[in-house]
C-alpha atoms as a PDB file:
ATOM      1  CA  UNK A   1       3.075 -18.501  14.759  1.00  0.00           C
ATOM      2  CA  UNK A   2       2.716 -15.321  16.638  1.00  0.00           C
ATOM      3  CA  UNK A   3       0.264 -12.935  15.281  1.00  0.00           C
ATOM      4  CA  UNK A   4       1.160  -9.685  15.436  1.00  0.00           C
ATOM      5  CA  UNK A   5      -1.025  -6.681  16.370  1.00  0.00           C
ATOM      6  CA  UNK A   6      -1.490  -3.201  16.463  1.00  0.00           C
ATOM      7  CA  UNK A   7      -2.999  -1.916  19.532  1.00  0.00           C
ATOM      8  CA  UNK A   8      -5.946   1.200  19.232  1.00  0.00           C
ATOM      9  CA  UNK A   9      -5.354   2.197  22.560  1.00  0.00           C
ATOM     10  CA  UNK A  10      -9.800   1.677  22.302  1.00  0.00           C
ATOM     11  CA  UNK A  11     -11.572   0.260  25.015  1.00  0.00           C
ATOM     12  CA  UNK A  12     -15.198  -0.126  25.827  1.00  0.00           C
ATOM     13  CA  UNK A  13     -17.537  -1.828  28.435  1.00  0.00           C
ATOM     14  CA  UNK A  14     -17.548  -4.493  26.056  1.00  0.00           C
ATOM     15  CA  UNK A  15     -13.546  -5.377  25.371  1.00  0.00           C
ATOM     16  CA  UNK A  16     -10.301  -4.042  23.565  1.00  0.00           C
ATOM     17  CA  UNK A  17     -10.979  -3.474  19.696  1.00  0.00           C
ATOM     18  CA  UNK A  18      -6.991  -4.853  18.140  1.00  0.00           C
ATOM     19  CA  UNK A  19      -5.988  -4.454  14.653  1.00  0.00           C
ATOM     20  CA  UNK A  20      -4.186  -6.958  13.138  1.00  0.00           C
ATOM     21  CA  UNK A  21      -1.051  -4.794  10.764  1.00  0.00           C
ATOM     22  CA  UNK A  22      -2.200  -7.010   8.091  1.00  0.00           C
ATOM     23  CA  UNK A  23      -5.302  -5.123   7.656  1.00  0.00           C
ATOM     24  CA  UNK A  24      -3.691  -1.776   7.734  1.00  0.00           C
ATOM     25  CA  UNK A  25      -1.350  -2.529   4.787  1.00  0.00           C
ATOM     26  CA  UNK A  26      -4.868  -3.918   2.954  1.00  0.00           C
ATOM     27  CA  UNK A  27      -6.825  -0.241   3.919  1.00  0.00           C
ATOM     28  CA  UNK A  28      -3.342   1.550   2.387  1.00  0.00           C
ATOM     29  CA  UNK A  29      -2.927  -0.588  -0.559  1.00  0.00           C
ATOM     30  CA  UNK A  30      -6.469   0.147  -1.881  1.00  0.00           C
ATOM     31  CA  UNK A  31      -6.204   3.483  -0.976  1.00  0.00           C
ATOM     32  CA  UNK A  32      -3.454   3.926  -2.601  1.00  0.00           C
ATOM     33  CA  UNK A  33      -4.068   1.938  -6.075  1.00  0.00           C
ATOM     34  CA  UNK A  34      -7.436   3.532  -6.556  1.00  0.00           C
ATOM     35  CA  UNK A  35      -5.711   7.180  -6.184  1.00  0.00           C
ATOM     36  CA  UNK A  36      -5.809   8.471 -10.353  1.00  0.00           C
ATOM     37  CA  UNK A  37      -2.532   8.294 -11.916  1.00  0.00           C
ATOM     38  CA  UNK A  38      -1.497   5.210 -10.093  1.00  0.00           C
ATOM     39  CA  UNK A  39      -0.725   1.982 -12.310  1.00  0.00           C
ATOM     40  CA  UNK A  40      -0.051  -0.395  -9.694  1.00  0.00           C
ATOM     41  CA  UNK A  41       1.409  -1.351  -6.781  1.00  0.00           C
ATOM     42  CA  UNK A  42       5.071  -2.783  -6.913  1.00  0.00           C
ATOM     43  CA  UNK A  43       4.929  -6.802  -5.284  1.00  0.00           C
ATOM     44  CA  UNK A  44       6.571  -9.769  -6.814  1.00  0.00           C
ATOM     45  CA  UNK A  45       5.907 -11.650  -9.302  1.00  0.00           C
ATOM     46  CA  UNK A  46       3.736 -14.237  -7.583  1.00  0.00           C
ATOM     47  CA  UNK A  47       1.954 -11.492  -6.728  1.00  0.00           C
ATOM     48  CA  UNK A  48       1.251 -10.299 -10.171  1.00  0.00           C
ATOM     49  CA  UNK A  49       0.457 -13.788 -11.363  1.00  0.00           C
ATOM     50  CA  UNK A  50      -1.910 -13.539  -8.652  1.00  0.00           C
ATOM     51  CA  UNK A  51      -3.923 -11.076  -9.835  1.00  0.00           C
ATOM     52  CA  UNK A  52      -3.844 -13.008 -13.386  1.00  0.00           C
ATOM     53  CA  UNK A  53      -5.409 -15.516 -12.335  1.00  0.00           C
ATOM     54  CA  UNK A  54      -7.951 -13.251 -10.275  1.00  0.00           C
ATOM     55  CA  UNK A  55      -7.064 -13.714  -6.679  1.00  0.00           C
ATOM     56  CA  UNK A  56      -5.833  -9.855  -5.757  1.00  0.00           C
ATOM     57  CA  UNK A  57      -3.069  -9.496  -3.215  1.00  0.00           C
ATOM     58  CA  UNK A  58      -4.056  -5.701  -2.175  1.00  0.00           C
ATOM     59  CA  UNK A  59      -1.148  -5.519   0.375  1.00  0.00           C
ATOM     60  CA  UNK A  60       1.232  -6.050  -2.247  1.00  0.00           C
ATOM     61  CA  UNK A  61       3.707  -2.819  -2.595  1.00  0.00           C
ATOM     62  CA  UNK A  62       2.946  -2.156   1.130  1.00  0.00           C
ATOM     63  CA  UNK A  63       5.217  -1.973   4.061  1.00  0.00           C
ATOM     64  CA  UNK A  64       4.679  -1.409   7.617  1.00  0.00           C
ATOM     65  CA  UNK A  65       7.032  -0.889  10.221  1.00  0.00           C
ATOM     66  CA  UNK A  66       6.648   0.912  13.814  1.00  0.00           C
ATOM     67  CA  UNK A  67       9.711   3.427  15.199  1.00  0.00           C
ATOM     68  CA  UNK A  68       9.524   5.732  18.483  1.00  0.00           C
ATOM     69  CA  UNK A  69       7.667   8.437  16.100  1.00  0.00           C
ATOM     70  CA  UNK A  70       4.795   6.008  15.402  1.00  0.00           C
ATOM     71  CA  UNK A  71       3.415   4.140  12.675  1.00  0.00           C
ATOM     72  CA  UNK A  72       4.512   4.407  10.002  1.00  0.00           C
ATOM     73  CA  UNK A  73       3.547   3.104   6.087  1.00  0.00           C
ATOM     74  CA  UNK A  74       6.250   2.641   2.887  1.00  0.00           C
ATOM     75  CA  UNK A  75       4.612   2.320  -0.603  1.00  0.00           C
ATOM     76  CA  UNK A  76       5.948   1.645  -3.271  1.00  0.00           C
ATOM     77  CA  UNK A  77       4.025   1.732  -6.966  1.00  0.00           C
ATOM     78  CA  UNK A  78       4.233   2.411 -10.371  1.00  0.00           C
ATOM     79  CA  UNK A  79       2.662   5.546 -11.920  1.00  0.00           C
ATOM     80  CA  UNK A  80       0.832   6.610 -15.222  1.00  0.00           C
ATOM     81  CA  UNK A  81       3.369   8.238 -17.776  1.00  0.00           C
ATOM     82  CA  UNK A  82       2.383  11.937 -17.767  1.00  0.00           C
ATOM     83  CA  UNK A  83       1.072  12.241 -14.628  1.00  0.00           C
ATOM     84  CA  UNK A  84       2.219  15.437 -12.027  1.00  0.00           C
ATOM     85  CA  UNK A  85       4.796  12.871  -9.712  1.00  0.00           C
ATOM     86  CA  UNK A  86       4.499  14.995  -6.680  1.00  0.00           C
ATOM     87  CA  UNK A  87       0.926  15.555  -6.900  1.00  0.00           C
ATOM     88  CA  UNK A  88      -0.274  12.004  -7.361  1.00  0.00           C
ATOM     89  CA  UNK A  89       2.128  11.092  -4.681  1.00  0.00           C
ATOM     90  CA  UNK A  90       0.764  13.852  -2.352  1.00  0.00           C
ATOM     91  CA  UNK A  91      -2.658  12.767  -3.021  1.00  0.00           C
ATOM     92  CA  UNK A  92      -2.015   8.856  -2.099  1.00  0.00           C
ATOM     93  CA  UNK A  93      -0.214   9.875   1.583  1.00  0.00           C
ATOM     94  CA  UNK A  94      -3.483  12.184   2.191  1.00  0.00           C
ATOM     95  CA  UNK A  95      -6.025   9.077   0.982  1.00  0.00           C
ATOM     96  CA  UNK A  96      -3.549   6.481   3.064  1.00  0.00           C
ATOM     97  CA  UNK A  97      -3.781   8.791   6.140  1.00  0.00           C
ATOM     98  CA  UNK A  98      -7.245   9.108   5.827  1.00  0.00           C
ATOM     99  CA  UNK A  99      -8.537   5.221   4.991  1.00  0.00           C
ATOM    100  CA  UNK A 100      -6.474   4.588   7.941  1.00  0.00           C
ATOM    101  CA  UNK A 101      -7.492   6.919  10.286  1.00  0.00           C
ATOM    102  CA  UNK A 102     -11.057   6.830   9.260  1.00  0.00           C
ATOM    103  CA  UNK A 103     -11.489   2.508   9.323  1.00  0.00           C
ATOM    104  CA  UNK A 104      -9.297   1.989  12.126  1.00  0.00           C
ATOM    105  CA  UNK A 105      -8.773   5.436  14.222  1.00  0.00           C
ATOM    106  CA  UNK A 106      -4.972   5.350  14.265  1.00  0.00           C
ATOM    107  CA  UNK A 107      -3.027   8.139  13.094  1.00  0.00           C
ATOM    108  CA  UNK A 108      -0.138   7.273  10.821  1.00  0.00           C
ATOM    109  CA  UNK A 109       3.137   9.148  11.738  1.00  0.00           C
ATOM    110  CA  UNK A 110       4.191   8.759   8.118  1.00  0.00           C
ATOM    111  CA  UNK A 111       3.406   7.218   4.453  1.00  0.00           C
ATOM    112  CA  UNK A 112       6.367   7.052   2.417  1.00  0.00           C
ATOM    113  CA  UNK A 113       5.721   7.042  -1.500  1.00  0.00           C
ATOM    114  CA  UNK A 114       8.398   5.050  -3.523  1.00  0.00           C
ATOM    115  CA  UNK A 115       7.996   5.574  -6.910  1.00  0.00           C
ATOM    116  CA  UNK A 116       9.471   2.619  -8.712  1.00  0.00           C
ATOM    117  CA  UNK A 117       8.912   3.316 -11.787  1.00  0.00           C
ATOM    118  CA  UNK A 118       6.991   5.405 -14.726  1.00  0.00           C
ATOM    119  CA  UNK A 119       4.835   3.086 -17.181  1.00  0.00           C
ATOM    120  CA  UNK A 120       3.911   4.205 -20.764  1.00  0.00           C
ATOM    121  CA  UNK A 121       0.164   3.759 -21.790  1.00  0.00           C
ATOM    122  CA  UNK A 122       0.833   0.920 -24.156  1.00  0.00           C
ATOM    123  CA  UNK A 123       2.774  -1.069 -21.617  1.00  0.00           C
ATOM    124  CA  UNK A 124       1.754  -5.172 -21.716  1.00  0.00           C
ATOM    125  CA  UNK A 125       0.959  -6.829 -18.564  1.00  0.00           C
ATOM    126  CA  UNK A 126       4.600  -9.129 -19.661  1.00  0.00           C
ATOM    127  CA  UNK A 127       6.398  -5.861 -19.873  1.00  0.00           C
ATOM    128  CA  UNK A 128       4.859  -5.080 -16.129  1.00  0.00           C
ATOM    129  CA  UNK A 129       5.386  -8.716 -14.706  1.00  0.00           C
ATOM    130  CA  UNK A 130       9.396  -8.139 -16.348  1.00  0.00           C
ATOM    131  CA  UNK A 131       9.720  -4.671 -14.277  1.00  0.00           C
ATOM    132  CA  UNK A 132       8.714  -6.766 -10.863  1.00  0.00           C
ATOM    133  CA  UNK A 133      10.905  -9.982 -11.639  1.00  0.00           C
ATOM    134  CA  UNK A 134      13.979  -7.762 -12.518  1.00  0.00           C
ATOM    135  CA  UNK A 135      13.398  -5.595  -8.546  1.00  0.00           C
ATOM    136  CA  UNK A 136      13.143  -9.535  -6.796  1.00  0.00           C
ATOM    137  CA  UNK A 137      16.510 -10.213  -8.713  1.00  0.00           C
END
């Protein structure tokens, strides 16, 4: 199996420095699920039973895909009822674009936020694993 990565255009008397995409969907899915008003990141239900049983998938709800404009970064989440949507969403492309830049130097032509849905304060982690088994349907 191929592995796939992203070039950092870095080089120093000691070698190339590559970046495997895998790691820059990790940096963007903790930035992005430790940004206040966040309730999680969208993955599948595997995922979720994952994090049940304590092993954390922190890609999950994280996309990556490369165009002629760049990089670019698709997340997709679930946010706090009462929360300002466009703020919270503003402030998770600025911490994306940062983590990234700042761990890896390379400059994200876009982060997308998908809000997939809005999740009351009382919601029950079967009521959250039901939201991400009816998307996989």
């Amino acid at each position: 199996m191929g592995e796939k990565i992203i070039d950092t255009n870095h080089s120093n008397l000691l070698g190339e420095i590559e970046v495997a995409p895998e790691v820059l969907e990790v940096i963007a899915g903790i930035a992005a699920n430790e940004v206040d008003g966040v309730y999680a990141m969208q993955g599948k239900f595997t995922n979720a039973m994952k994090n049940v049983f304590g092993k954390i998938n922190h890609k999950k709800g994280v996309h990556l895909n490369t165009d002629e404009d760049g990089l670019k970064v698709d997340i997709y989440c679930y946010f706090k009822f009462g929360v300002n949507v466009p703020q919270v969403a503003k402030t998770i492309q600025q911490r994306v674009r940062e983590q990234v830049l700042h761990m890896t130097e390379i400059s994200l032509a876009e982060v997308n936020i998908h809000i997939a849905d809005i999740v009351p304060e009382k919601t029950t982690i079967q009521e959250l694993f039901d939201l991400d088994t009816e998307e996989d349907e």
